[in-house]
N, C-alpha and C. Protein backbone atom coordinates (compact mmCIF):
# COMPACT_ATOMS: atom_id res chain seq x y z
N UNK A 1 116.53 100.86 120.35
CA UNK A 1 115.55 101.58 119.57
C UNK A 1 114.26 100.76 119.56
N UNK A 2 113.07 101.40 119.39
CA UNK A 2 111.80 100.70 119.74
C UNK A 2 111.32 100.59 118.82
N UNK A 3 110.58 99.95 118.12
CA UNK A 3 109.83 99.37 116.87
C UNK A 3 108.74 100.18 117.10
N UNK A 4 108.20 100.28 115.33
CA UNK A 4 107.20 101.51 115.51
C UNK A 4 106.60 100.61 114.33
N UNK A 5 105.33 100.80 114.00
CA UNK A 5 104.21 99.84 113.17
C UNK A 5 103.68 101.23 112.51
N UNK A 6 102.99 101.05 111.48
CA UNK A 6 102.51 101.66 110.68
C UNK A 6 100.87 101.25 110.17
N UNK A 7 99.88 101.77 111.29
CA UNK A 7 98.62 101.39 110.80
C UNK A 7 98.21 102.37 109.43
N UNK A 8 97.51 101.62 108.14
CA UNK A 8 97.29 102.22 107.16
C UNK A 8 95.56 102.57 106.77
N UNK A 9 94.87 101.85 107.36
CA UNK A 9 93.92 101.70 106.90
C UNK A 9 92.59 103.25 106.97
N UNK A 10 92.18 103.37 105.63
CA UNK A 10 91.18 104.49 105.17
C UNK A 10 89.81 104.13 105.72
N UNK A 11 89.17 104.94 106.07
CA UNK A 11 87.84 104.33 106.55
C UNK A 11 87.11 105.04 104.69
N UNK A 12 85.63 104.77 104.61
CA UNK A 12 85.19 105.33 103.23
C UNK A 12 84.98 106.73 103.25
N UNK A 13 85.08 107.56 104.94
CA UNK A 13 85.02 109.26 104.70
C UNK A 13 86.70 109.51 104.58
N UNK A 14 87.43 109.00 104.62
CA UNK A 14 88.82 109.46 104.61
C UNK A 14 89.31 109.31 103.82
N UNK A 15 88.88 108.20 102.38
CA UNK A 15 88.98 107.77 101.37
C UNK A 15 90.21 109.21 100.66
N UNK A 16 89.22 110.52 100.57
CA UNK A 16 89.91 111.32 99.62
C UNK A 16 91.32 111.94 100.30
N UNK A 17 91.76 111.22 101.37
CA UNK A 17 93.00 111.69 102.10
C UNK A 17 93.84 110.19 101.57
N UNK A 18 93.78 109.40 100.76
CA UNK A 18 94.35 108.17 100.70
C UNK A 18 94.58 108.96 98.80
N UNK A 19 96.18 109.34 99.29
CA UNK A 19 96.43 109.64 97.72
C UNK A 19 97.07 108.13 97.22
N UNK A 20 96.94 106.92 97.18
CA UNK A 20 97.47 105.69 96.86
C UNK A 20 96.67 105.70 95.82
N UNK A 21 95.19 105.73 95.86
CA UNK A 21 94.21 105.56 95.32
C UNK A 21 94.81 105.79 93.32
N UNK A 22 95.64 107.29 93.52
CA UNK A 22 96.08 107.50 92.09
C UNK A 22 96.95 106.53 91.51
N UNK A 23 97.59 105.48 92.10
CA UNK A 23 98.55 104.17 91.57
C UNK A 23 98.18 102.82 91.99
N UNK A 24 96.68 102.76 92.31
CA UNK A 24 96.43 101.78 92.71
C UNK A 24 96.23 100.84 91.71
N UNK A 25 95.89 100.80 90.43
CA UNK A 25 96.27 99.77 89.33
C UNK A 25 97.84 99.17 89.08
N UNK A 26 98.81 100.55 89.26
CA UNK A 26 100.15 100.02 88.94
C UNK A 26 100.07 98.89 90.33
N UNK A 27 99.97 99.34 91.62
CA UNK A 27 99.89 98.58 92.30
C UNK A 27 99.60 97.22 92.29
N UNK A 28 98.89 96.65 91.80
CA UNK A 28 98.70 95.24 91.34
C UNK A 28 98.93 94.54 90.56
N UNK A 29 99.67 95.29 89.88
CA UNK A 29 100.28 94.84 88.25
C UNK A 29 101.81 94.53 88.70
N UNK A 30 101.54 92.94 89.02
CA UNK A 30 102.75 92.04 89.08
C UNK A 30 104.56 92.68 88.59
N UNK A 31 103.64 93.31 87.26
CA UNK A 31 105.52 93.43 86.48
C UNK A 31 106.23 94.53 86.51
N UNK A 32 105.54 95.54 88.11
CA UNK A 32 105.59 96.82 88.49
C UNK A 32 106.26 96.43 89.89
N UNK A 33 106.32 94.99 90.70
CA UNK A 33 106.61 95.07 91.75
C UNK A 33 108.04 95.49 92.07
N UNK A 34 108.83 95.24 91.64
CA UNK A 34 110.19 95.62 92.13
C UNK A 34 110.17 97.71 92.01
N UNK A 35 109.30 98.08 91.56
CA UNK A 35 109.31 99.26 91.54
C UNK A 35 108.72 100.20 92.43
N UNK A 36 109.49 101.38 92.99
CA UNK A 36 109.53 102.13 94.10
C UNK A 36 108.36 103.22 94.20
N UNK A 37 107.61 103.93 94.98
CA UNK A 37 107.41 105.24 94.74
C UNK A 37 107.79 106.48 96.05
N UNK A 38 107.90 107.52 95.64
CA UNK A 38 108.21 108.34 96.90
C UNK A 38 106.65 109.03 97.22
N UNK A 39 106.49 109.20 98.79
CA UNK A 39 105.20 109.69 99.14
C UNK A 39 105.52 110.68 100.02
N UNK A 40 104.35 111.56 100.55
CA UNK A 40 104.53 112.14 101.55
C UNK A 40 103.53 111.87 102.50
N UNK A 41 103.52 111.55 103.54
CA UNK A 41 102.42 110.99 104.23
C UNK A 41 102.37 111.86 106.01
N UNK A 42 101.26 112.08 106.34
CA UNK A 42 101.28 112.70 107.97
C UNK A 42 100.38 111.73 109.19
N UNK A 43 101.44 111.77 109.68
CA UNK A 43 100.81 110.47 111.08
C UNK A 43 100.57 110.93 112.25
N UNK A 44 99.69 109.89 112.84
CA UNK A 44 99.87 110.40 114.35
C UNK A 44 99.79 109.01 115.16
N UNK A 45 100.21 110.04 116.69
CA UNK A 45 100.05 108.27 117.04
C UNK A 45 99.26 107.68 117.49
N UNK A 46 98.77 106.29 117.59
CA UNK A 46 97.51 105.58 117.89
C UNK A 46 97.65 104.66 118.85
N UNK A 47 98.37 103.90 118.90
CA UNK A 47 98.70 102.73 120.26
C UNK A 47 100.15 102.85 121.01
N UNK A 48 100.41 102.31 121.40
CA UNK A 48 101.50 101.51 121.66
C UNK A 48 100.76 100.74 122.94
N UNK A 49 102.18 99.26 122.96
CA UNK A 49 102.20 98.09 123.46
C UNK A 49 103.47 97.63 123.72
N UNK A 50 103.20 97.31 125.50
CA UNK A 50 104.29 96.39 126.06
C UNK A 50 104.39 94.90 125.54
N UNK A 51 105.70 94.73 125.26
CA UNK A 51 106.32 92.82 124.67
C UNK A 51 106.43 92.19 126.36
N UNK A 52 105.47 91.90 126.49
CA UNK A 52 105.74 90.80 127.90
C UNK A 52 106.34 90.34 128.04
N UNK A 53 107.62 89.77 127.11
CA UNK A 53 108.40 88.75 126.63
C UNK A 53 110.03 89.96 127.14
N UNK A 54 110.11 91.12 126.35
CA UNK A 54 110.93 91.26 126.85
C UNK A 54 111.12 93.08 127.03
N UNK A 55 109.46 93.31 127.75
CA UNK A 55 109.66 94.78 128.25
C UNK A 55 109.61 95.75 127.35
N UNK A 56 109.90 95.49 126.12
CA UNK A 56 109.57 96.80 125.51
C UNK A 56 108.87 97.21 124.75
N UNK A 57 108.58 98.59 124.74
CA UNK A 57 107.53 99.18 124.08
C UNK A 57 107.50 99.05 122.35
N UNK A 58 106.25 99.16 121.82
CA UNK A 58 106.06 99.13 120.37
C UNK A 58 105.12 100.36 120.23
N UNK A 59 105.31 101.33 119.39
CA UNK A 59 104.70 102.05 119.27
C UNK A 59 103.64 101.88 117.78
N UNK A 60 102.46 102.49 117.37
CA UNK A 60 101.77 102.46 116.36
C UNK A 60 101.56 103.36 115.94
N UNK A 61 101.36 103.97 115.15
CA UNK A 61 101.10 105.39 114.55
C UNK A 61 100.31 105.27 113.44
N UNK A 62 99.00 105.75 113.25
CA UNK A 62 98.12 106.28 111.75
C UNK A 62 98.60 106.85 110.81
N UNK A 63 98.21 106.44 109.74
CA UNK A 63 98.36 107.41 108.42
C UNK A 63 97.44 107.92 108.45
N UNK A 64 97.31 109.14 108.34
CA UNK A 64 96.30 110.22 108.33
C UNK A 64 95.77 110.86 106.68
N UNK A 65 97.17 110.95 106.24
CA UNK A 65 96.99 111.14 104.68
C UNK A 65 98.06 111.07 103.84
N UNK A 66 98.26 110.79 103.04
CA UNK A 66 99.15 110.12 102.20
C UNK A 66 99.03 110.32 100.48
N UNK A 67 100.07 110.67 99.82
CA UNK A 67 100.13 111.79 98.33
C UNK A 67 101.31 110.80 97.90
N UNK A 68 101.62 110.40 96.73
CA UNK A 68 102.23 110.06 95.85
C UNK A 68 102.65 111.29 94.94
N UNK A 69 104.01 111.35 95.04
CA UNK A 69 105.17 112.73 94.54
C UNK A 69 105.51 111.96 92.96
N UNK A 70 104.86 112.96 92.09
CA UNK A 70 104.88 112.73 90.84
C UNK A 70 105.89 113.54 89.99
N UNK A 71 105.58 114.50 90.15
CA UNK A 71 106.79 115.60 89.84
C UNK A 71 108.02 115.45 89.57
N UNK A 72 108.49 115.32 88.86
CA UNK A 72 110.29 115.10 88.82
C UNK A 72 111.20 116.00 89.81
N UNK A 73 110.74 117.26 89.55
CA UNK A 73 111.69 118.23 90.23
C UNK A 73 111.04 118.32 91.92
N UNK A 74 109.68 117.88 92.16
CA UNK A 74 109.38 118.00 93.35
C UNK A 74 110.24 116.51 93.89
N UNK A 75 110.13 115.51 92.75
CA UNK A 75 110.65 114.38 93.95
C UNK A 75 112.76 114.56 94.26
N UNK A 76 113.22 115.46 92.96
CA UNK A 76 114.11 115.40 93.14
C UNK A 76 114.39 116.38 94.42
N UNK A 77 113.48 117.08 95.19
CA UNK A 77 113.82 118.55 96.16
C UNK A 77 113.13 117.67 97.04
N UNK A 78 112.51 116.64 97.04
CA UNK A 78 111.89 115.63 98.27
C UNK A 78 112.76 114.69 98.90
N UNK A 79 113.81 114.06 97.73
CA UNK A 79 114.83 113.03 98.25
C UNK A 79 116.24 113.90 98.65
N UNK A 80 115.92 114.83 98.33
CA UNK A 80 117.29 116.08 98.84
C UNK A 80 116.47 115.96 100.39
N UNK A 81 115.33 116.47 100.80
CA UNK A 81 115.12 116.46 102.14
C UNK A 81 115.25 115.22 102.90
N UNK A 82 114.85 113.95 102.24
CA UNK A 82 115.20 113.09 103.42
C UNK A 82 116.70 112.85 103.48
N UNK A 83 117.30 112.64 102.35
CA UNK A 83 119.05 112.46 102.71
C UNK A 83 119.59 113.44 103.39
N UNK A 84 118.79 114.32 103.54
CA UNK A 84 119.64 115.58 104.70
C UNK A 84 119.09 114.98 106.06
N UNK A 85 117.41 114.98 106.09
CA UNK A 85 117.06 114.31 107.28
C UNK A 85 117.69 113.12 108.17
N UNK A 86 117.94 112.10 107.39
CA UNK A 86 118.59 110.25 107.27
C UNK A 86 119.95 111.02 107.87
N UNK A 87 120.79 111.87 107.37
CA UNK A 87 121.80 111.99 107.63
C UNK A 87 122.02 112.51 109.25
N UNK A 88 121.51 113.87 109.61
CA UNK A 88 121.31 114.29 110.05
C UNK A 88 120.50 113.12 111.93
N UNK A 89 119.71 112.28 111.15
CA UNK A 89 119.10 111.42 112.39
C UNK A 89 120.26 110.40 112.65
N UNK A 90 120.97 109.71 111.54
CA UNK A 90 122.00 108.17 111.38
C UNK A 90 123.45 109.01 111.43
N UNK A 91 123.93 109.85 111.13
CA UNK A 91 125.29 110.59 110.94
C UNK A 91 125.62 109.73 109.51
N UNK A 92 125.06 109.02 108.44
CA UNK A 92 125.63 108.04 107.93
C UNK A 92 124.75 108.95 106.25
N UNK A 93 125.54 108.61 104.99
CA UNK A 93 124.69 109.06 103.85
C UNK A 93 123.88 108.93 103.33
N UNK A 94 123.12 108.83 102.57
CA UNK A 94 121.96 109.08 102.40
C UNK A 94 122.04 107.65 101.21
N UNK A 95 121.79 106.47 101.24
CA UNK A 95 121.58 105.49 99.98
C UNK A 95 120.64 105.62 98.87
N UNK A 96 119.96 106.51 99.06
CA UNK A 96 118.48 106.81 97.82
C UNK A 96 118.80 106.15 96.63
N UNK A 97 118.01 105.24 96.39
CA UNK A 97 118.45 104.04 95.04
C UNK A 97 117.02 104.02 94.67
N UNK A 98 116.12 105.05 93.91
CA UNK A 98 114.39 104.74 93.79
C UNK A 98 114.35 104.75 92.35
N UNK A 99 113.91 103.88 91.88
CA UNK A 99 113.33 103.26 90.41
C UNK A 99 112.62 104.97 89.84
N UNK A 100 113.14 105.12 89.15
CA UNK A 100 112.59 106.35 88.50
C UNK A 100 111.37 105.49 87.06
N UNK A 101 110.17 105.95 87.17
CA UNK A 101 109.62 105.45 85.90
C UNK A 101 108.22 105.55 85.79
């Protein structure tokens, strides 16, 4: 399986596609770190790169835009989709263990 990177960065016109922006205080607040959030985010892809070392590819992909799932009942019908997804890609169950708070 090939390693895939996750470029994040907002330029200042894309700013209002960066839904982080709404938790970006919890974000820095030390006594919040062990705590999770669920997002929905849409990518595309941007690089990839050969490992000279040992041939294989790395792929990169953009965040394009990105929403923080606030909703109770939306995040509970959001983590129903990826444990079907996870399952469905791994044959294996779904572990969803996310800090509700």
């Amino acid at each position: 399986m090939n390693p895939v990177k996750v470029k994040g960065t907002f330029t200042k016109d894309s700013q209002p596609l960066n839904g982080l922006v709404a938790i970006a205080e919890e974000l820095v607040d030390e006594s919040l770190s062990r705590k999770t959030y669920l997002v929905v985010a849409e990518i595309r892809p941007h690089t990839s790169t050969l490992n000279a070392d040992d041939g294989e590819w790395t792929a990169t992909v953009r965040l394009d835009h990105i929403e923080v799932v606030t909703d109770a009942r939306d995040r509970e019908t959001l983590k129903s989709i990826l444990s079907k997804i996870y399952n469905e890609r791994t044959g294996q169950s779904s572990i969803f263990d996310i800090t509700e708070g």
